[in-house]
PDB file of N, CA and C in Angstrom:
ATOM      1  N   UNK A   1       0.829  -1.196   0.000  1.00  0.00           N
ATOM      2  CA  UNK A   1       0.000   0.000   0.000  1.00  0.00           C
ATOM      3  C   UNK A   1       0.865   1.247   0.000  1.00  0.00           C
ATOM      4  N   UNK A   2       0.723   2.249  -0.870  1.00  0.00           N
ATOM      5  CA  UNK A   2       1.119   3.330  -0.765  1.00  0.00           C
ATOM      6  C   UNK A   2       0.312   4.737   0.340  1.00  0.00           C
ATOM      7  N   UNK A   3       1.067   5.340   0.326  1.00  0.00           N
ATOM      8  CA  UNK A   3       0.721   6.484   1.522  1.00  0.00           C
ATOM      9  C   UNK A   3       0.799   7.885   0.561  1.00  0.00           C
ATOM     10  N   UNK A   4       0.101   8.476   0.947  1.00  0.00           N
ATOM     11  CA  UNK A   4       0.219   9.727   0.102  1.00  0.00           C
ATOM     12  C   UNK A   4       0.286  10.711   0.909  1.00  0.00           C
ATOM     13  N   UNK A   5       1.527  11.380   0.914  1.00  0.00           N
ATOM     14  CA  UNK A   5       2.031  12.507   1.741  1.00  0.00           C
ATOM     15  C   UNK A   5       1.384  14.123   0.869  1.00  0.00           C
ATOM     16  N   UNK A   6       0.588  14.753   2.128  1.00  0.00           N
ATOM     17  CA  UNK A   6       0.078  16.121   1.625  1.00  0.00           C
ATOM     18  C   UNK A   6       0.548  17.282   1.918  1.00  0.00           C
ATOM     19  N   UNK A   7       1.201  18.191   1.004  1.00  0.00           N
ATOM     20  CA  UNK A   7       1.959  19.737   1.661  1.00  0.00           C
ATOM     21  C   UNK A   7       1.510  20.266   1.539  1.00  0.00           C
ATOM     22  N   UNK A   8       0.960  21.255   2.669  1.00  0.00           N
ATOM     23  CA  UNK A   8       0.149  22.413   3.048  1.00  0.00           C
ATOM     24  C   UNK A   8       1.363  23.742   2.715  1.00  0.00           C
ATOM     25  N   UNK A   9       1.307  24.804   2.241  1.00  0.00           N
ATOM     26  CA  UNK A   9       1.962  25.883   2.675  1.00  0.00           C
ATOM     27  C   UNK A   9       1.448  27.396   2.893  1.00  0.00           C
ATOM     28  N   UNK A  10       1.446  27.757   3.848  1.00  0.00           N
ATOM     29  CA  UNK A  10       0.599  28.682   4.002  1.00  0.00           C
ATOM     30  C   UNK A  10       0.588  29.790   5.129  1.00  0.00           C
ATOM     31  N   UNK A  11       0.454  30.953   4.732  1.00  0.00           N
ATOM     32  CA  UNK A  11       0.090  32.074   6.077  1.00  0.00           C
ATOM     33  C   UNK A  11      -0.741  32.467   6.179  1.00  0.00           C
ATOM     34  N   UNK A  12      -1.630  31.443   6.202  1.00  0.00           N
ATOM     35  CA  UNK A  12      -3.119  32.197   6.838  1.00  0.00           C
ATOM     36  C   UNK A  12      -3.654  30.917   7.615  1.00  0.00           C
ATOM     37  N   UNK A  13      -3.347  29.795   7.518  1.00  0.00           N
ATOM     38  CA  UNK A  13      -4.343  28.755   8.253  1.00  0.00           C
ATOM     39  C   UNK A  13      -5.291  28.537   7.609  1.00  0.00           C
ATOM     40  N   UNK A  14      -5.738  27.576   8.215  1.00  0.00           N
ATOM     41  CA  UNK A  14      -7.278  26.909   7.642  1.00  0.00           C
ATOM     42  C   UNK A  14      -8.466  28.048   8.178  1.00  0.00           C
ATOM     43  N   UNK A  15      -8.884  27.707   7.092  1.00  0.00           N
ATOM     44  CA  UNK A  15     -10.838  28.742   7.162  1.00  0.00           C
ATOM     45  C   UNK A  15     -11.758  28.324   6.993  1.00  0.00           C
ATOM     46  N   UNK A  16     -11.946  27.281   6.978  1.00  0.00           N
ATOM     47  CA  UNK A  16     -12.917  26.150   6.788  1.00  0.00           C
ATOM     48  C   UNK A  16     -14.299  27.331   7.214  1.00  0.00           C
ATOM     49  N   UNK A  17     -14.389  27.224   8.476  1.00  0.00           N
ATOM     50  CA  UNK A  17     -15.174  27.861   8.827  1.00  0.00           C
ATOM     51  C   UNK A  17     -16.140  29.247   8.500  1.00  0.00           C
ATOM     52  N   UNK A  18     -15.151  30.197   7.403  1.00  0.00           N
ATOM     53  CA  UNK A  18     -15.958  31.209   7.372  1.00  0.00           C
ATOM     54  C   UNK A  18     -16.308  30.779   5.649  1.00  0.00           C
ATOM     55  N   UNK A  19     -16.202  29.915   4.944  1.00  0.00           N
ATOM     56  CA  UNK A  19     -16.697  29.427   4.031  1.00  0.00           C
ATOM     57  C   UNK A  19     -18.604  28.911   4.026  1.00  0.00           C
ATOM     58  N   UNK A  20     -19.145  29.379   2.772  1.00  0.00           N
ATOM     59  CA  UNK A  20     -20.710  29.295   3.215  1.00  0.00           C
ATOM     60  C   UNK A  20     -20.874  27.409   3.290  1.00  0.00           C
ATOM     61  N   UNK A  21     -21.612  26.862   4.653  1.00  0.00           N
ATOM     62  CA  UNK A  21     -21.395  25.582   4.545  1.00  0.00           C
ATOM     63  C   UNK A  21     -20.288  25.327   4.786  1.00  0.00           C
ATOM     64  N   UNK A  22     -19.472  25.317   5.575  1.00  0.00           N
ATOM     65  CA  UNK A  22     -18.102  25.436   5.783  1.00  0.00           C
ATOM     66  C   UNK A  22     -17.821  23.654   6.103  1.00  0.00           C
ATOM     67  N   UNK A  23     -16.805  23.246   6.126  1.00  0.00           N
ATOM     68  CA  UNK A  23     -16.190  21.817   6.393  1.00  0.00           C
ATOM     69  C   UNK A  23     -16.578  21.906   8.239  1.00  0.00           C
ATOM     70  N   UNK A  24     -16.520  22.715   8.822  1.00  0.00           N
ATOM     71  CA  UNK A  24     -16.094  22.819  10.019  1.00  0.00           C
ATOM     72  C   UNK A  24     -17.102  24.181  10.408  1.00  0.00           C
ATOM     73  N   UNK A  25     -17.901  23.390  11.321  1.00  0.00           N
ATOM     74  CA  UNK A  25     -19.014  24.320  11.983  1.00  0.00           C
ATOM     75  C   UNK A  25     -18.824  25.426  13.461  1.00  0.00           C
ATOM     76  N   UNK A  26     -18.401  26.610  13.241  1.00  0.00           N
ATOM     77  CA  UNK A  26     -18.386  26.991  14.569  1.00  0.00           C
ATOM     78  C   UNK A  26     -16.971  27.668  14.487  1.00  0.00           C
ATOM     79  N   UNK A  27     -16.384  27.877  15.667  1.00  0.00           N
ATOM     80  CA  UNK A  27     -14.451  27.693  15.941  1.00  0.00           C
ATOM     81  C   UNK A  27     -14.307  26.588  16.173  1.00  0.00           C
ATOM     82  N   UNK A  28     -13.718  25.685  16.046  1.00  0.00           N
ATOM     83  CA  UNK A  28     -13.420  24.306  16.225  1.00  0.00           C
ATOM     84  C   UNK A  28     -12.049  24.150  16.222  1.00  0.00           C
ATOM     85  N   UNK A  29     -11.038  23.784  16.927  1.00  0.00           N
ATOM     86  CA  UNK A  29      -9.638  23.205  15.843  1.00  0.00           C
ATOM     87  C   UNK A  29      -9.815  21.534  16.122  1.00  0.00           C
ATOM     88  N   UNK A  30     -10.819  21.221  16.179  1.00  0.00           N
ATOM     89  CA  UNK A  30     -10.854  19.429  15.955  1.00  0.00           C
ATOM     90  C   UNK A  30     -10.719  19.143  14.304  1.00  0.00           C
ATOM     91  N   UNK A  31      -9.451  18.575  14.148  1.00  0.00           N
ATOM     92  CA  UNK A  31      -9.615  18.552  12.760  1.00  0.00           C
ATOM     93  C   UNK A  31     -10.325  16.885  12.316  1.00  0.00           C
ATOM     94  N   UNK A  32     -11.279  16.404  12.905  1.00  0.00           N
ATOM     95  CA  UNK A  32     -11.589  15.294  12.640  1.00  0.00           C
ATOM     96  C   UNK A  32     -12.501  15.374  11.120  1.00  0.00           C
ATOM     97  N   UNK A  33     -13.002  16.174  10.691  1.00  0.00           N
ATOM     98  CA  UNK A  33     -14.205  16.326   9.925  1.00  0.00           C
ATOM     99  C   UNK A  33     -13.084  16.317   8.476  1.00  0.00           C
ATOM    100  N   UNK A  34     -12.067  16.405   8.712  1.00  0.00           N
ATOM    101  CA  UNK A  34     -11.011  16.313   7.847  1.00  0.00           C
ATOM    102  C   UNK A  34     -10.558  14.993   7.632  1.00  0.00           C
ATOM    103  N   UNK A  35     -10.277  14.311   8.671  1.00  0.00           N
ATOM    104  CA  UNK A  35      -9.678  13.171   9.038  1.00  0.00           C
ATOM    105  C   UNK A  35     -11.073  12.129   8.533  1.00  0.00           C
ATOM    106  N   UNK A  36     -12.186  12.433   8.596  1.00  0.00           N
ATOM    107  CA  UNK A  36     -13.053  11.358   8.233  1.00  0.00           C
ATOM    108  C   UNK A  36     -13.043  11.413   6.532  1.00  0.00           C
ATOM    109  N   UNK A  37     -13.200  13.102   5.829  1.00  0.00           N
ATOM    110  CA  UNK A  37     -13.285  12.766   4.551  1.00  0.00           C
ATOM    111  C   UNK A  37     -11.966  12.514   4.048  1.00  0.00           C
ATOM    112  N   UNK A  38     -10.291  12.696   4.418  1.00  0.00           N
ATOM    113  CA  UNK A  38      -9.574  11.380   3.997  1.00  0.00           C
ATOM    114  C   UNK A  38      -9.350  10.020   4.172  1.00  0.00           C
ATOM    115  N   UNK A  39     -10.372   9.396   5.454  1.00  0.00           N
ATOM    116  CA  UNK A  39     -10.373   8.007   5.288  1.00  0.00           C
ATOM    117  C   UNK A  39     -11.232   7.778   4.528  1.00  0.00           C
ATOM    118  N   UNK A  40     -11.997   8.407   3.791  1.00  0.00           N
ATOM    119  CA  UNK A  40     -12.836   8.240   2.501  1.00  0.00           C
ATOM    120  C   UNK A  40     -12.079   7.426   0.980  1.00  0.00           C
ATOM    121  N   UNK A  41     -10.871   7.888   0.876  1.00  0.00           N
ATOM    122  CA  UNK A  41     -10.488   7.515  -0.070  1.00  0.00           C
ATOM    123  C   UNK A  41      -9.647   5.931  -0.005  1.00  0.00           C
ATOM    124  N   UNK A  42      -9.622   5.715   1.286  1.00  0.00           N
ATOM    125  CA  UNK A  42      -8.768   4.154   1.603  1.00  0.00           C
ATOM    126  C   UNK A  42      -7.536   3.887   1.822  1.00  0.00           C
ATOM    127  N   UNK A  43      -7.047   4.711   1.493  1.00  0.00           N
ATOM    128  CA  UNK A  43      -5.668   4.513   1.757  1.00  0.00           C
ATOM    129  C   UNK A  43      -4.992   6.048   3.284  1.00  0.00           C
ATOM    130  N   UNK A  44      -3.539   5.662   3.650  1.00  0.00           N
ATOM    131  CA  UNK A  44      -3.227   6.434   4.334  1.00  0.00           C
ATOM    132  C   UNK A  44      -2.531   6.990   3.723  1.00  0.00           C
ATOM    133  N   UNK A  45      -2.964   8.661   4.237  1.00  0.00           N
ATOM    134  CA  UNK A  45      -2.918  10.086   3.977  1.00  0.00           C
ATOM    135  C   UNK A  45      -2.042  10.565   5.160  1.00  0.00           C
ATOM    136  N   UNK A  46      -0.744  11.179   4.927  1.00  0.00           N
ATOM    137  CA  UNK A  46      -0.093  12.413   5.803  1.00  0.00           C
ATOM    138  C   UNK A  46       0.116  13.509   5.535  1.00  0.00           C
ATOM    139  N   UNK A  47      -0.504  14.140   6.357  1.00  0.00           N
ATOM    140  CA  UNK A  47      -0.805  16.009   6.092  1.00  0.00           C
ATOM    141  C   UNK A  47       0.527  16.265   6.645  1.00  0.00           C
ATOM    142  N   UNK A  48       1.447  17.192   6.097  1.00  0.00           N
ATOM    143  CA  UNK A  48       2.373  18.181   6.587  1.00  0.00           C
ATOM    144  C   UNK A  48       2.343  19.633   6.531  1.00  0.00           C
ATOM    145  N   UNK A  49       2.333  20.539   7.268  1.00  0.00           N
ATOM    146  CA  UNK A  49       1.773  21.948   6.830  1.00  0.00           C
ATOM    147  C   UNK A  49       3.099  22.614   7.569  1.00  0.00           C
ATOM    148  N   UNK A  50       3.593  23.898   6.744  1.00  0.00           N
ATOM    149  CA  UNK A  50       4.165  24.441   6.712  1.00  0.00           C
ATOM    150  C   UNK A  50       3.517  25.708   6.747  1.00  0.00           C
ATOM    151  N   UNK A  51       3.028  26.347   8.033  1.00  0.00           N
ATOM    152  CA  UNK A  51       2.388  27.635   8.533  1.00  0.00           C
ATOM    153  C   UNK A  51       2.935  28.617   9.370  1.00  0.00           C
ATOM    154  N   UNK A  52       1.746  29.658   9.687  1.00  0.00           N
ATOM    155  CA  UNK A  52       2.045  30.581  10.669  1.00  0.00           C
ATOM    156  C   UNK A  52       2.686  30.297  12.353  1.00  0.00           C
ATOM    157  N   UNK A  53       3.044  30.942  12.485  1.00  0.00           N
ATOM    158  CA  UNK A  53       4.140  30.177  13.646  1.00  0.00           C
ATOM    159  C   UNK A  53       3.432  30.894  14.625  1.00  0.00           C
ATOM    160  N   UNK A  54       2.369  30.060  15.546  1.00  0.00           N
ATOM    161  CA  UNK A  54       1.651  30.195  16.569  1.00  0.00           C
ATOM    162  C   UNK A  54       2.290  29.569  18.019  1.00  0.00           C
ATOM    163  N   UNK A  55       2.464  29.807  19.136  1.00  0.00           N
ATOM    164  CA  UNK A  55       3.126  29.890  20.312  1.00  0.00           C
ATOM    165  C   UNK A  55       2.212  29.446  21.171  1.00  0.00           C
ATOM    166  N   UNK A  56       1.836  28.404  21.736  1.00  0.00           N
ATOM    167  CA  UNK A  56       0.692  28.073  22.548  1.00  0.00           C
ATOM    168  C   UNK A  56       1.279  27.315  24.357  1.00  0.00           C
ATOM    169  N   UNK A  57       0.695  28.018  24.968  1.00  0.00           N
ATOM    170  CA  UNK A  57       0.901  27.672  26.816  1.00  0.00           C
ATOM    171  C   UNK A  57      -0.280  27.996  27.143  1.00  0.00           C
ATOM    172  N   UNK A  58      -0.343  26.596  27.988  1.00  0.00           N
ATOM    173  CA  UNK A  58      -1.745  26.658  28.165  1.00  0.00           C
ATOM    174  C   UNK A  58      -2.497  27.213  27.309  1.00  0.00           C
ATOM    175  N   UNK A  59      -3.553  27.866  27.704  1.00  0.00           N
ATOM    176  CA  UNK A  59      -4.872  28.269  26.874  1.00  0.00           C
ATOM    177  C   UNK A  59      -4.526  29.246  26.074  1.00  0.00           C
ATOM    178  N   UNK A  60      -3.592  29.951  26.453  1.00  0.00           N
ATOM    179  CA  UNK A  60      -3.418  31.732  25.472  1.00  0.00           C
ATOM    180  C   UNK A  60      -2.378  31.040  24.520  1.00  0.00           C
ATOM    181  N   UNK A  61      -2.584  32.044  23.084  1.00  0.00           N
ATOM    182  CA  UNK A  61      -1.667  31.243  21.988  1.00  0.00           C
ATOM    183  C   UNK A  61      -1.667  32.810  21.395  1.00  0.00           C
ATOM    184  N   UNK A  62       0.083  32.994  21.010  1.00  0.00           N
ATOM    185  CA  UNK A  62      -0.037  34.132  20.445  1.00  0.00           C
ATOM    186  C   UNK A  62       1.209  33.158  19.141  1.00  0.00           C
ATOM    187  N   UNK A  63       0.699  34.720  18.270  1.00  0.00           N
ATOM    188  CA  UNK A  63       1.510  34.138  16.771  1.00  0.00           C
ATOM    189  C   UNK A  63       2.916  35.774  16.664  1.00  0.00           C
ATOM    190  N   UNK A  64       3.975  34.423  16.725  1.00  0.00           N
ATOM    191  CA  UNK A  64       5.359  35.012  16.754  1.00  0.00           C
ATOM    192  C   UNK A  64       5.193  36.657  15.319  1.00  0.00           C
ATOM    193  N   UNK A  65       4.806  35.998  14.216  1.00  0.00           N
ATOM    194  CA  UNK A  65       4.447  37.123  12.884  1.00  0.00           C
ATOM    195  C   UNK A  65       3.054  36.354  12.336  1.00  0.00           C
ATOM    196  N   UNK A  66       2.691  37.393  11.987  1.00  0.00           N
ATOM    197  CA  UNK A  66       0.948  36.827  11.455  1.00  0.00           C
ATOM    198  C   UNK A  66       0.824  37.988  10.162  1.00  0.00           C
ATOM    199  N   UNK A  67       1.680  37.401   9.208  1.00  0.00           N
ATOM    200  CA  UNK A  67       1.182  38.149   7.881  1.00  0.00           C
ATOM    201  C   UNK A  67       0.316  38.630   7.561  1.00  0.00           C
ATOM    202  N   UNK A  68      -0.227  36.814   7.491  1.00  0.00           N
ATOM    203  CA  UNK A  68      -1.575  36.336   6.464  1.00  0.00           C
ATOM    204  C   UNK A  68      -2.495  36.641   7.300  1.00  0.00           C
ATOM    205  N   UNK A  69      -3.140  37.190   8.595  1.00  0.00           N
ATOM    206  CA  UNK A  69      -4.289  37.404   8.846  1.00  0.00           C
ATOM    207  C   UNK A  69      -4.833  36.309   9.698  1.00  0.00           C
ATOM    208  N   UNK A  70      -3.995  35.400  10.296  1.00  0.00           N
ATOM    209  CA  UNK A  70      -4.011  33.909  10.201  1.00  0.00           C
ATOM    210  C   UNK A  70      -4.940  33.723  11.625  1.00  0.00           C
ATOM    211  N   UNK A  71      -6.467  33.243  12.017  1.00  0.00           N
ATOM    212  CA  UNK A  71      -6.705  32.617  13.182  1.00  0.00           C
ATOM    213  C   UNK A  71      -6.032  31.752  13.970  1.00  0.00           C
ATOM    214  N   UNK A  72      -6.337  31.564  15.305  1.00  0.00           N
ATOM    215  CA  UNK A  72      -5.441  30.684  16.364  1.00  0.00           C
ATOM    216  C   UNK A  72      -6.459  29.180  16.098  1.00  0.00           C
ATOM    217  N   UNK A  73      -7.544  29.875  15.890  1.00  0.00           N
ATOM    218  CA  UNK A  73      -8.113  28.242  15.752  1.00  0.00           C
ATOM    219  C   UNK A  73      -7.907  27.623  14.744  1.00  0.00           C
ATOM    220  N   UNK A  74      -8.001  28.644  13.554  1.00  0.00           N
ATOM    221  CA  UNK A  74      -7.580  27.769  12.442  1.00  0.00           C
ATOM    222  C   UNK A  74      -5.890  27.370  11.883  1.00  0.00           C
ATOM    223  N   UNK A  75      -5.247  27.601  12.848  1.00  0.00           N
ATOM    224  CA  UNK A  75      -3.873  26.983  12.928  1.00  0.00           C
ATOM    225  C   UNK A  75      -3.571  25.923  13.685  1.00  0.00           C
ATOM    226  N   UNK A  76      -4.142  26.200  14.667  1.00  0.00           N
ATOM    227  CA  UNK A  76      -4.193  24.709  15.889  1.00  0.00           C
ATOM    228  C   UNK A  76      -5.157  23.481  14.982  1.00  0.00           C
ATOM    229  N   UNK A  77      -5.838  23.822  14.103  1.00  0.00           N
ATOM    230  CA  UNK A  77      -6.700  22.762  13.801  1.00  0.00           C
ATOM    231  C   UNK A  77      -5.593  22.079  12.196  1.00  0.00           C
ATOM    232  N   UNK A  78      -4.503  22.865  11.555  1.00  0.00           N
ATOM    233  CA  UNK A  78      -4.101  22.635  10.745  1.00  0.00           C
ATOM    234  C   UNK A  78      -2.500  21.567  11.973  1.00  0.00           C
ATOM    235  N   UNK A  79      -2.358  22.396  12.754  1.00  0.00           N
ATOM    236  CA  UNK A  79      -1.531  21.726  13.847  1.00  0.00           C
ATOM    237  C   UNK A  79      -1.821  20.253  14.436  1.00  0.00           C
ATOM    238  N   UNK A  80      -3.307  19.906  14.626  1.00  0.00           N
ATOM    239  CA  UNK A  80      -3.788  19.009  14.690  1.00  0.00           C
ATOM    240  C   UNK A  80      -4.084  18.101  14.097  1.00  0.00           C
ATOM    241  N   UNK A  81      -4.317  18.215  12.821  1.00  0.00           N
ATOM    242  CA  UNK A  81      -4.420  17.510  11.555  1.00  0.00           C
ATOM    243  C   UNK A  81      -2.712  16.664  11.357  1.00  0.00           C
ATOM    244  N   UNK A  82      -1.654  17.510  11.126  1.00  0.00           N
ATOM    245  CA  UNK A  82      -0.610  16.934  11.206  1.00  0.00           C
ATOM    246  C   UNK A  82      -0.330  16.201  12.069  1.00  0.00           C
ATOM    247  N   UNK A  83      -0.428  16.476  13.453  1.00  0.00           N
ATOM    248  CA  UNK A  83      -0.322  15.413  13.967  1.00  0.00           C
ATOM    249  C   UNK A  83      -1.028  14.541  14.495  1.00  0.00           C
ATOM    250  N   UNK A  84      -2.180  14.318  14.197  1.00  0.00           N
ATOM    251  CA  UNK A  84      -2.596  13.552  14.243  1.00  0.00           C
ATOM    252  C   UNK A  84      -2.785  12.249  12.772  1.00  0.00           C
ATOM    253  N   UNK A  85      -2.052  13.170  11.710  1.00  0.00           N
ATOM    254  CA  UNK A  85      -1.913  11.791  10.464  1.00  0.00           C
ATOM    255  C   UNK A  85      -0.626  11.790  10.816  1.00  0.00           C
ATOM    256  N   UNK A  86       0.480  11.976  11.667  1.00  0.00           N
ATOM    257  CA  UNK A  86       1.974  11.513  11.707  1.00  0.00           C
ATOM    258  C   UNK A  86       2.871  12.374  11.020  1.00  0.00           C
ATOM    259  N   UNK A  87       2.125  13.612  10.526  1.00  0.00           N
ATOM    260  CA  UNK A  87       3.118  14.453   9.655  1.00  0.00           C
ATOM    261  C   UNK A  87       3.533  15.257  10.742  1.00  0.00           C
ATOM    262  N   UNK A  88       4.104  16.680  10.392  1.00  0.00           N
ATOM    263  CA  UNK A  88       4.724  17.336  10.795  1.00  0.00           C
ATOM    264  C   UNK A  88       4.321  19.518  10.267  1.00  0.00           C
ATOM    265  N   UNK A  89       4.332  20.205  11.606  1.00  0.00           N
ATOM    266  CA  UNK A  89       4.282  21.534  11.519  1.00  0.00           C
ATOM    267  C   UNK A  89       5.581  22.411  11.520  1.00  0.00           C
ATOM    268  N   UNK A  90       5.777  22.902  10.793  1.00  0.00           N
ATOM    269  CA  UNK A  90       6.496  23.902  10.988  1.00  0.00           C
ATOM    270  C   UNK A  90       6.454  25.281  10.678  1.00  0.00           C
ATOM    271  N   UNK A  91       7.394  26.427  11.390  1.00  0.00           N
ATOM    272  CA  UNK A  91       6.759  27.596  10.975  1.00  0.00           C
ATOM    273  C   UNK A  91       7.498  28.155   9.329  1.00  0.00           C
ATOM    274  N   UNK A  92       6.357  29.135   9.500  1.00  0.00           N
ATOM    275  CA  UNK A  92       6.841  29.330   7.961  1.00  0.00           C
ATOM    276  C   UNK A  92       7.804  30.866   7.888  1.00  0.00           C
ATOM    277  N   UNK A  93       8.090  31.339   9.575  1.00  0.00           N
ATOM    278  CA  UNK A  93       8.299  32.415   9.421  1.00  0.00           C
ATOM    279  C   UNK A  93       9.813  32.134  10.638  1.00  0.00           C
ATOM    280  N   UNK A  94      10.956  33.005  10.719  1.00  0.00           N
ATOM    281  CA  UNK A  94      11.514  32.936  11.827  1.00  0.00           C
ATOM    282  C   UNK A  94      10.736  33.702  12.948  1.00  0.00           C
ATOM    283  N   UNK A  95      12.179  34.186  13.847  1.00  0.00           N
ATOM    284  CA  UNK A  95      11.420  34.644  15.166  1.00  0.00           C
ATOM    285  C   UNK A  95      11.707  36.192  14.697  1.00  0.00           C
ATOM    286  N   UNK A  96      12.501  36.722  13.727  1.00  0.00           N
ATOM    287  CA  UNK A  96      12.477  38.254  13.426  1.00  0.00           C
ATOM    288  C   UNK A  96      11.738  38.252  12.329  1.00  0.00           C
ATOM    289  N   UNK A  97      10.525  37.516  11.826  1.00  0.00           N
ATOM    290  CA  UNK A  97       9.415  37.643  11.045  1.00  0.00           C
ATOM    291  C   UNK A  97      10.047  37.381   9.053  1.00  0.00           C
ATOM    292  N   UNK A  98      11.053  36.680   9.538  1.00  0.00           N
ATOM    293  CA  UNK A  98      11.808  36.169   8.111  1.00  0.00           C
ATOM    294  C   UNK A  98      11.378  35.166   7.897  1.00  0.00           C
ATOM    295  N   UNK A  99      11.212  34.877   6.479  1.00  0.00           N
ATOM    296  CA  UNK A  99      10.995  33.932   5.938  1.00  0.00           C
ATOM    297  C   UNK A  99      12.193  32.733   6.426  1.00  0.00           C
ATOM    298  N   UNK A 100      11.612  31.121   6.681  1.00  0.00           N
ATOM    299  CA  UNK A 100      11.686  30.178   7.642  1.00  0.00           C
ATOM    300  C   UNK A 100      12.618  29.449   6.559  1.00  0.00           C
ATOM    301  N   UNK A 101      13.638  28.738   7.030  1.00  0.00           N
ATOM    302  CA  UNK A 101      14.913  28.089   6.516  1.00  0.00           C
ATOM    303  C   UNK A 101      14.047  26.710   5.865  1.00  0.00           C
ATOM    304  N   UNK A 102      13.553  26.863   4.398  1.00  0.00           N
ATOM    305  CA  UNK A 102      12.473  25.736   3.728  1.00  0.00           C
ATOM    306  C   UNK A 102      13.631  24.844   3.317  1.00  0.00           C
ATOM    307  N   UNK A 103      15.131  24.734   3.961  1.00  0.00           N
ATOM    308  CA  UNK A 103      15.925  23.575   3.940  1.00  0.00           C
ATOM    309  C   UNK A 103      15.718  22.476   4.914  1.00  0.00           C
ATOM    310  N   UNK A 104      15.350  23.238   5.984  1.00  0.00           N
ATOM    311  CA  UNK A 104      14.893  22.340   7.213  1.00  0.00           C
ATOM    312  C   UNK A 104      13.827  21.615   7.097  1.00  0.00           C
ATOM    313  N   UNK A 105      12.540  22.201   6.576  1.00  0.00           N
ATOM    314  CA  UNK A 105      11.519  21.931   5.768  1.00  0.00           C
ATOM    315  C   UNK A 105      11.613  20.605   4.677  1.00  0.00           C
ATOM    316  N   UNK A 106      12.133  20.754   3.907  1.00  0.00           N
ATOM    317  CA  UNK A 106      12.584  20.078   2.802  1.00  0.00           C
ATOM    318  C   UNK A 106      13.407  18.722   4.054  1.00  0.00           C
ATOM    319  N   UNK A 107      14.365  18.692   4.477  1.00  0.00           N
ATOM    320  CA  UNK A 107      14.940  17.605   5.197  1.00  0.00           C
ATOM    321  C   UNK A 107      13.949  17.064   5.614  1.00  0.00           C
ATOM    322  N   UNK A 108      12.915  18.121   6.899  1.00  0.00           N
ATOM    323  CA  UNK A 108      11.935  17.120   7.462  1.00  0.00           C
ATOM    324  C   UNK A 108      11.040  15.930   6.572  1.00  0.00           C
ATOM    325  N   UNK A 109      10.474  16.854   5.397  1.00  0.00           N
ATOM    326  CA  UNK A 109       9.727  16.068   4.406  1.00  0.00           C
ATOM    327  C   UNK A 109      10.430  14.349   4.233  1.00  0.00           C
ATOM    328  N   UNK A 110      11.784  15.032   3.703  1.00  0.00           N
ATOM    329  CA  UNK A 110      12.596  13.858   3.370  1.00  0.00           C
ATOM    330  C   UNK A 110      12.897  12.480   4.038  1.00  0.00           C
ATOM    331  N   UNK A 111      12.715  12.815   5.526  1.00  0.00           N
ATOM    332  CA  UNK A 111      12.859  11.997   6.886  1.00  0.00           C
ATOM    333  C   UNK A 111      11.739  11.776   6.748  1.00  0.00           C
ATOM    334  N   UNK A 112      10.282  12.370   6.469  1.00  0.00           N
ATOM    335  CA  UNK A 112       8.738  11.646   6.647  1.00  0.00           C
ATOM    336  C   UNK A 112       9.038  10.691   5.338  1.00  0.00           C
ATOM    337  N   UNK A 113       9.221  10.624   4.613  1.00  0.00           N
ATOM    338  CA  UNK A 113       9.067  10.048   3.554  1.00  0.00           C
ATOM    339  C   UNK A 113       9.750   8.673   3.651  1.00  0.00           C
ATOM    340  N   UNK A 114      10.942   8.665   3.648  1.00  0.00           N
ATOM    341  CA  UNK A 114      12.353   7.720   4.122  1.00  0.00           C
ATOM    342  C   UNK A 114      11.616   7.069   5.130  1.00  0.00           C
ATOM    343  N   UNK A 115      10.861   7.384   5.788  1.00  0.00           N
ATOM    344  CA  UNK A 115      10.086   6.267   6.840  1.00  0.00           C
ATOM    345  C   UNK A 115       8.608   5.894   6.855  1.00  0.00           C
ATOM    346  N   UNK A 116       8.008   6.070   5.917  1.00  0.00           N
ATOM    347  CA  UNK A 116       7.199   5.591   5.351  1.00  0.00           C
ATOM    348  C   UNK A 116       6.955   3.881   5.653  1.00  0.00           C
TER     349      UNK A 116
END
C-alpha cells in the first residue's frame, strides 16, 4: 500500500469555517471532519503543513508574525491535523518575522518520507 504525503503551505491557516457551509461548523480546531473525509479515499494520507508560527501555553496562543491574517483556531486545527496523520508543523516564518529556513523543511519532508 502506498501512503500519500500532503503539503500544506501557508500564512493564513485553515478557514474552513468562514466558508458558506463550511467543512467545520463553529471555531473548532478538531480537525476530525477532515480526518473522516480522507479516510474516505482508503488509503493512508499524511498532512504536513508548513504555517504561521503560533506559540501556545496553556490556553493563550499568540503568533510570533501573522502576515496572512491567520486565526489561532484555524492553525491549531491545521496543527492538529498533522499530527494527528503523523506528519509534521512547521513555521513558515523565523522569530524576526523572516521567511523560515524551507531547507529544514525540505529535510523534514525527506525523513517523513524515508520512513514511510
Amino acid at each position: 500500500d502506498s501512503t500519500v504525503v500532503v503539503g500544506i503551505v501557508t500564512d493564513e491557516g485553515d478557514q474552513s469555517e468562514s466558508s458558506v457551509d463550511g467543512l467545520i461548523s463553529g471555531s473548532s480546531d478538531d480537525p476530525q471532519p477532515y480526518l473522516d473525509a480522507l479516510a474516505e479515499f482508503g488509503f493512508p494520507i499524511v498532512v504536513s503543513v508548513i504555517g504561521p508560527d503560533l506559540q501556545c501555553v496553556d490556553d493563550r496562543c499568540d503568533f510570533e508574525c501573522n502576515t496572512g491574517g491567520a486565526t489561532a483556531t484555524g492553525v491549531k486545527r491545521l496543527m492538529n491535523m498533522a499530527e494527528a496523520t503523523g506528519g509534521f508543523y512547521n513555521p513558515i516564518t523565523t522569530d524576526e518575522c523572516g521567511v523560515s529556513n524551507f531547507g529544514r523543511h525540505f529535510n523534514d519532508l525527506s525523513r517523513l518520507i524515508n520512513n514511510l
